[in-house]
N, C-alpha and C. Protein backbone atom coordinates (compact mmCIF):
# COMPACT_ATOMS: atom_id res chain seq x y z
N UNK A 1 12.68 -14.13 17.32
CA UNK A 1 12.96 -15.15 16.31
C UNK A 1 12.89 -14.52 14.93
N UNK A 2 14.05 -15.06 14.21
CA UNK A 2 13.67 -14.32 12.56
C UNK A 2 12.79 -15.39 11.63
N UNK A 3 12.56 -14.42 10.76
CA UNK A 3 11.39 -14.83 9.93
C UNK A 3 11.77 -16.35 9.03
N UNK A 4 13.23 -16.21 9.05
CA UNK A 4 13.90 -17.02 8.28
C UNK A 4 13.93 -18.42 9.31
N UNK A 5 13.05 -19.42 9.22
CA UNK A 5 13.02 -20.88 10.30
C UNK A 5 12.74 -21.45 9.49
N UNK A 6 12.94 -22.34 10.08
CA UNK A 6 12.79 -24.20 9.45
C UNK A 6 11.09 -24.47 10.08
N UNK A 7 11.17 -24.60 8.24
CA UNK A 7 9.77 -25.01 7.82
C UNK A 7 9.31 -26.26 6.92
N UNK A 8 8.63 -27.20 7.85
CA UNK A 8 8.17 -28.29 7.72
C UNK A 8 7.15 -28.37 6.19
N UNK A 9 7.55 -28.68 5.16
CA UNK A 9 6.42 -29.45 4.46
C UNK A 9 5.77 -31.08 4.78
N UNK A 10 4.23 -30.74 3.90
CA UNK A 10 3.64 -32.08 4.42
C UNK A 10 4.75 -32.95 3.55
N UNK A 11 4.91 -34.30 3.78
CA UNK A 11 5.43 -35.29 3.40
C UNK A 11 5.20 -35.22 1.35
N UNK A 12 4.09 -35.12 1.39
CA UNK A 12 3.45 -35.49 -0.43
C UNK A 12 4.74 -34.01 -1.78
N UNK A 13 4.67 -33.04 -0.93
CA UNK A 13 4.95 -31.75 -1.53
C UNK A 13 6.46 -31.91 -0.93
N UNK A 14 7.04 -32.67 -0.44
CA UNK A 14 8.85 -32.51 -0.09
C UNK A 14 9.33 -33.07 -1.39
N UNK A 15 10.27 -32.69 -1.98
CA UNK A 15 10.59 -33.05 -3.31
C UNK A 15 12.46 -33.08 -3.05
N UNK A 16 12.77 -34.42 -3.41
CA UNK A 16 13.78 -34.84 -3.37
C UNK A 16 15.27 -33.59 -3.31
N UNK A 17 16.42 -33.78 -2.81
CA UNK A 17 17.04 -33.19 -3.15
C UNK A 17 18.14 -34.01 -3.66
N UNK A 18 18.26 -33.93 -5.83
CA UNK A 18 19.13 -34.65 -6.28
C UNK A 18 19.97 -33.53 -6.97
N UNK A 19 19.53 -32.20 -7.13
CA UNK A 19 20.94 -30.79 -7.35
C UNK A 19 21.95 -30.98 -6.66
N UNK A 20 22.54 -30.56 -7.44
CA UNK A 20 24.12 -29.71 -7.13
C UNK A 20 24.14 -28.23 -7.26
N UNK A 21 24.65 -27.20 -6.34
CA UNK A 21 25.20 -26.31 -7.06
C UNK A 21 26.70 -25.93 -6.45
N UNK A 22 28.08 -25.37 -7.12
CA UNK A 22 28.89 -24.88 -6.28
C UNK A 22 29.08 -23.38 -6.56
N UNK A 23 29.70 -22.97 -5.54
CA UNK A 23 29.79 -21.58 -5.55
C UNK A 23 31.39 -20.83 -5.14
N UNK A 24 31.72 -20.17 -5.91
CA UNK A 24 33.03 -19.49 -5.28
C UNK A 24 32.62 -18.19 -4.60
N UNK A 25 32.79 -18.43 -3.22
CA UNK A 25 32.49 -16.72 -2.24
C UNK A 25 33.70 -16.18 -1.90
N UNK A 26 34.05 -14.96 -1.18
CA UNK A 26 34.82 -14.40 -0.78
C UNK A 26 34.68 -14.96 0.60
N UNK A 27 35.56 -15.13 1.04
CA UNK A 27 36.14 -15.23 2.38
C UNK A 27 34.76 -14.76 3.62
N UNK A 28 34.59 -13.79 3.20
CA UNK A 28 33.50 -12.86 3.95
C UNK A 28 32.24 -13.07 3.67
N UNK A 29 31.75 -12.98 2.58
CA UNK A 29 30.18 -14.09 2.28
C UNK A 29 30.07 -15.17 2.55
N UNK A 30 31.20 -16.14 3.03
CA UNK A 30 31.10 -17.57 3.30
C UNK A 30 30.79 -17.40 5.19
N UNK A 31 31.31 -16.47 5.58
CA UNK A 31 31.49 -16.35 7.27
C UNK A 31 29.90 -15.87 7.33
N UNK A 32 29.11 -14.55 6.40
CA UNK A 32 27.99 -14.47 6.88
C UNK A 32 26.91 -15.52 6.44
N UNK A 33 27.33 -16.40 5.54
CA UNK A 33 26.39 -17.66 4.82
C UNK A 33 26.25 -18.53 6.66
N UNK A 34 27.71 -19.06 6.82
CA UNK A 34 27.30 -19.69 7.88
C UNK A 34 27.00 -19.28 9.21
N UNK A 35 27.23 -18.01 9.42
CA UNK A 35 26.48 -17.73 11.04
C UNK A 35 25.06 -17.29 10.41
N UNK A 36 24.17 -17.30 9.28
CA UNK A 36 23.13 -17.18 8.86
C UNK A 36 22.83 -18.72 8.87
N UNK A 37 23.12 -19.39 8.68
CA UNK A 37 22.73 -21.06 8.81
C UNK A 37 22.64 -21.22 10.29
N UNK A 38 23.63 -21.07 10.89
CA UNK A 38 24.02 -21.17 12.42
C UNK A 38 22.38 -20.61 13.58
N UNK A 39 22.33 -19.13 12.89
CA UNK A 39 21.00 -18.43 13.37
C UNK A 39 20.05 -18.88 13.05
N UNK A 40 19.56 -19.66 11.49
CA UNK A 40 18.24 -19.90 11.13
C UNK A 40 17.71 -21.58 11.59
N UNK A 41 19.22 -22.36 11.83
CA UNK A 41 18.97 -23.42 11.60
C UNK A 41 19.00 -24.28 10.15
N UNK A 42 18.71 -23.43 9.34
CA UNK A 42 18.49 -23.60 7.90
C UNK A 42 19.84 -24.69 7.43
N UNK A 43 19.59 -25.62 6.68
CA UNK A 43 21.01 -25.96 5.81
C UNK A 43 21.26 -24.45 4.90
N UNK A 44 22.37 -24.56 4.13
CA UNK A 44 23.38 -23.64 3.22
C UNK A 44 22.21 -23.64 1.88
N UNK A 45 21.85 -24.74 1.50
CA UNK A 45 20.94 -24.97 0.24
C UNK A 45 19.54 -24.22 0.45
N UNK A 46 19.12 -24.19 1.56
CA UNK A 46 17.54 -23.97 2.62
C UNK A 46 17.69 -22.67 2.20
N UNK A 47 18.95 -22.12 2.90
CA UNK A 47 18.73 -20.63 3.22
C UNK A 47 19.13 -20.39 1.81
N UNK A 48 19.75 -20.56 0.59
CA UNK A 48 19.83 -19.86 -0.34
C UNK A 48 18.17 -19.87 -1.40
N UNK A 49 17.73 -20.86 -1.03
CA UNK A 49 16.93 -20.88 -1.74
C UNK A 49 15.65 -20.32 -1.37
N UNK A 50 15.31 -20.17 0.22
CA UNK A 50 14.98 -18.56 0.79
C UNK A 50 14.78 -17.50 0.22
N UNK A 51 16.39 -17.06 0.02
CA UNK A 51 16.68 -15.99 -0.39
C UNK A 51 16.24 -15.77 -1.42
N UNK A 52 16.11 -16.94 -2.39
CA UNK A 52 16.07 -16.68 -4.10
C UNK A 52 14.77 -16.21 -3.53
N UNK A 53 13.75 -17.09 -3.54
CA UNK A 53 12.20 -17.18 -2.72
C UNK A 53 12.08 -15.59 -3.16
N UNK A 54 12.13 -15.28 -2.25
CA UNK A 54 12.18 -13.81 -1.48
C UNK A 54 12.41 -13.12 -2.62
N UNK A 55 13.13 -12.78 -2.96
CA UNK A 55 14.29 -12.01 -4.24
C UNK A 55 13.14 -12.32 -5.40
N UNK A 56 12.92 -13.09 -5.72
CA UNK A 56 11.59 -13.27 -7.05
C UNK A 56 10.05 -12.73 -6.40
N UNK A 57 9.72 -12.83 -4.89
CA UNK A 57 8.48 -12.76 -4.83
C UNK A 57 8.60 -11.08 -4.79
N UNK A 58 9.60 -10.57 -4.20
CA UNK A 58 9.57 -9.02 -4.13
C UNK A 58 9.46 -8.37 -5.67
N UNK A 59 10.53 -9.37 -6.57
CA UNK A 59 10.43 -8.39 -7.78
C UNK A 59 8.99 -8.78 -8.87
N UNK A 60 8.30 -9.62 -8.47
CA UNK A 60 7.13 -10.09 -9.05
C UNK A 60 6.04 -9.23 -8.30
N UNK A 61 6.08 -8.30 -7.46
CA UNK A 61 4.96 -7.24 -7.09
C UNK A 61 5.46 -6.10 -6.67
N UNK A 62 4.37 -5.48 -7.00
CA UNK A 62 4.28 -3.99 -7.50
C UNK A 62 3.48 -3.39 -6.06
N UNK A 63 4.02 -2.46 -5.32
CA UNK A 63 3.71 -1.41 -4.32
C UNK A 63 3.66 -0.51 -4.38
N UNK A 64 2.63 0.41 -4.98
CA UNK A 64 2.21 1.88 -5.52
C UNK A 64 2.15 2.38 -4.66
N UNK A 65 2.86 3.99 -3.88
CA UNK A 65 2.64 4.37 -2.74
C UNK A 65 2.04 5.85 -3.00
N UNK A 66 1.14 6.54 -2.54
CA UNK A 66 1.27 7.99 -3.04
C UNK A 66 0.51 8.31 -4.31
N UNK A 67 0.60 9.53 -5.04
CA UNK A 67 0.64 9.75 -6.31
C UNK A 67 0.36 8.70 -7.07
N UNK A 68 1.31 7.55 -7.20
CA UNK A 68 1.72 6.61 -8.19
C UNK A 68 0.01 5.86 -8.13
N UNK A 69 0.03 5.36 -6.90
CA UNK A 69 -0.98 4.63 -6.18
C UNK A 69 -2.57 5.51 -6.81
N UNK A 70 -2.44 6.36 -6.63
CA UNK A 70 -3.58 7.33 -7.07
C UNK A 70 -3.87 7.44 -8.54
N UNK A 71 -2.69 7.02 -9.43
CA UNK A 71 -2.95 7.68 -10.47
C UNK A 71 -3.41 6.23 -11.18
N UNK A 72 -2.48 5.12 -10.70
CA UNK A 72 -3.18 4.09 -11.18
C UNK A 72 -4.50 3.38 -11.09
N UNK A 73 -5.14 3.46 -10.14
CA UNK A 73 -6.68 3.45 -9.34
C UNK A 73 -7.34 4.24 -10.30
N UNK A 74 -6.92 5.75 -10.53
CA UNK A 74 -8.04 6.24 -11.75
C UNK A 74 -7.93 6.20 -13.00
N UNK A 75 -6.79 5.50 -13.15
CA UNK A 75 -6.57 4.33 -15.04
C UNK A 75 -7.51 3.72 -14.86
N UNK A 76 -7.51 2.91 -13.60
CA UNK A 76 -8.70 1.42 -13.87
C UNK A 76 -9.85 1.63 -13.91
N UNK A 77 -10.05 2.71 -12.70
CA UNK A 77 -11.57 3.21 -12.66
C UNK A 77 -12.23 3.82 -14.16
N UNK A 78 -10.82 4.51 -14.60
CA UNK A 78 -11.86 5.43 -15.96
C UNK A 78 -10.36 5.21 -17.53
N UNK A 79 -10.56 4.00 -17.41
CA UNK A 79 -9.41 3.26 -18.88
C UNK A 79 -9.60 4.50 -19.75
N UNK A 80 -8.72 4.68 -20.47
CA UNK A 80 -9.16 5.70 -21.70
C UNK A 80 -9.68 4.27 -22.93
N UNK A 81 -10.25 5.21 -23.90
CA UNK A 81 -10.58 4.88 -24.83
C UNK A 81 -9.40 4.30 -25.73
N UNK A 82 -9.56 3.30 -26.35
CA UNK A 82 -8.02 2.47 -27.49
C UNK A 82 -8.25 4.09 -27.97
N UNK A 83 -7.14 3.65 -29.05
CA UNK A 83 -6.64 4.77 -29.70
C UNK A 83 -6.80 3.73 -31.24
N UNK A 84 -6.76 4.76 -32.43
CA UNK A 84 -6.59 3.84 -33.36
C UNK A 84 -5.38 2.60 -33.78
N UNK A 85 -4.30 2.88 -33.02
CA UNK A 85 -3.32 2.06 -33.56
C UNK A 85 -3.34 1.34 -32.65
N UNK A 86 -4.09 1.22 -31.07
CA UNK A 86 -4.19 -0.14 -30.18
C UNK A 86 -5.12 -0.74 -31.14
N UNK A 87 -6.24 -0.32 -32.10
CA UNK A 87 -7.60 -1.30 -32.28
C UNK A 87 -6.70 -1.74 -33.32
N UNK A 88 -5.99 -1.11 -34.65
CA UNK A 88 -4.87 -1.70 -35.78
C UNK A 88 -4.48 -2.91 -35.04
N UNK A 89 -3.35 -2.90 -34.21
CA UNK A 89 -2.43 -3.87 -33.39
C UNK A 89 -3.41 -4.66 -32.95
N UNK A 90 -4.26 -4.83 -32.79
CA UNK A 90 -5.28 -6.30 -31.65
C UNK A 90 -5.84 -6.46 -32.98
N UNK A 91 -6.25 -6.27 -34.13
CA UNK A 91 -6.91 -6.71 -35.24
C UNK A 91 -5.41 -7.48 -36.11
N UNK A 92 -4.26 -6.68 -36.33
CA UNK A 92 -3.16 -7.73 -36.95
C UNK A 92 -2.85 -8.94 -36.01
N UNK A 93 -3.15 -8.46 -34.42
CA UNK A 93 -2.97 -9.74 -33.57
C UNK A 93 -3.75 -10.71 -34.06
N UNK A 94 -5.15 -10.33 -34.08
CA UNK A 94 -6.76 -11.95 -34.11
C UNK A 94 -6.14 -12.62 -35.42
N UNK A 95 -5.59 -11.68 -36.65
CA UNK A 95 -5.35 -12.38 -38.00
C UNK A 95 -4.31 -13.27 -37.54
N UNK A 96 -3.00 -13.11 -37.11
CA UNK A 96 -2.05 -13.66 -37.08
C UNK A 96 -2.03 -15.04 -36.12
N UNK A 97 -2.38 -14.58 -35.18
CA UNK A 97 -2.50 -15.80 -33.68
C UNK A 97 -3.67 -16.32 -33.93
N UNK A 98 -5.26 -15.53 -34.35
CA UNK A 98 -6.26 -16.19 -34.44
C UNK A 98 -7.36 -15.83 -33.19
């Protein structure tokens, strides 16, 4: 079974569907839209909005693998010290914002 199924909200959290959207596809994105509906069960609206789902939660986190992963762990562990023009910049910040 794919990950992509029809999923029940409780009754309180289902929120109307009064959108529109239309879309012009190619011939060929419309054939894999609907044997992707066909497979998930999903309506056309379900599964796009899935997708969006998906597409924002991937680019909203960060997966450090390696090196990267390593080097950031010993930023946090051992921050450097501000520098003078971070303590400048957060002091014109408190004046301005407060």
């Amino acid at each position: 079974m794919t990950t992509l199924t029809r999923r029940k909200r409780p009754r309180a959290q289902r929120e109307l569907k009064t959108e529109r959207m239309e879309l012009r596809l190619a011939p060929g994105a419309k054939k894999i839209i609907q044997r992707a509906v066909s497979v998930t069960g999903l309506a056309a609206g379900d599964l796009a909005y899935e997708g969006a789902r998906r597409i924002l939660e991937e680019h909203e986190r960060m997966v450090l693998r390696g090196a990267d992963r390593d080097a950031f762990l010993a930023a946090v562990r051992s921050p450097p010290e501000p520098t003078k023009r971070l303590i400048a910049a957060l002091k014109r910040h408190r004046e301005l914002i407060g």
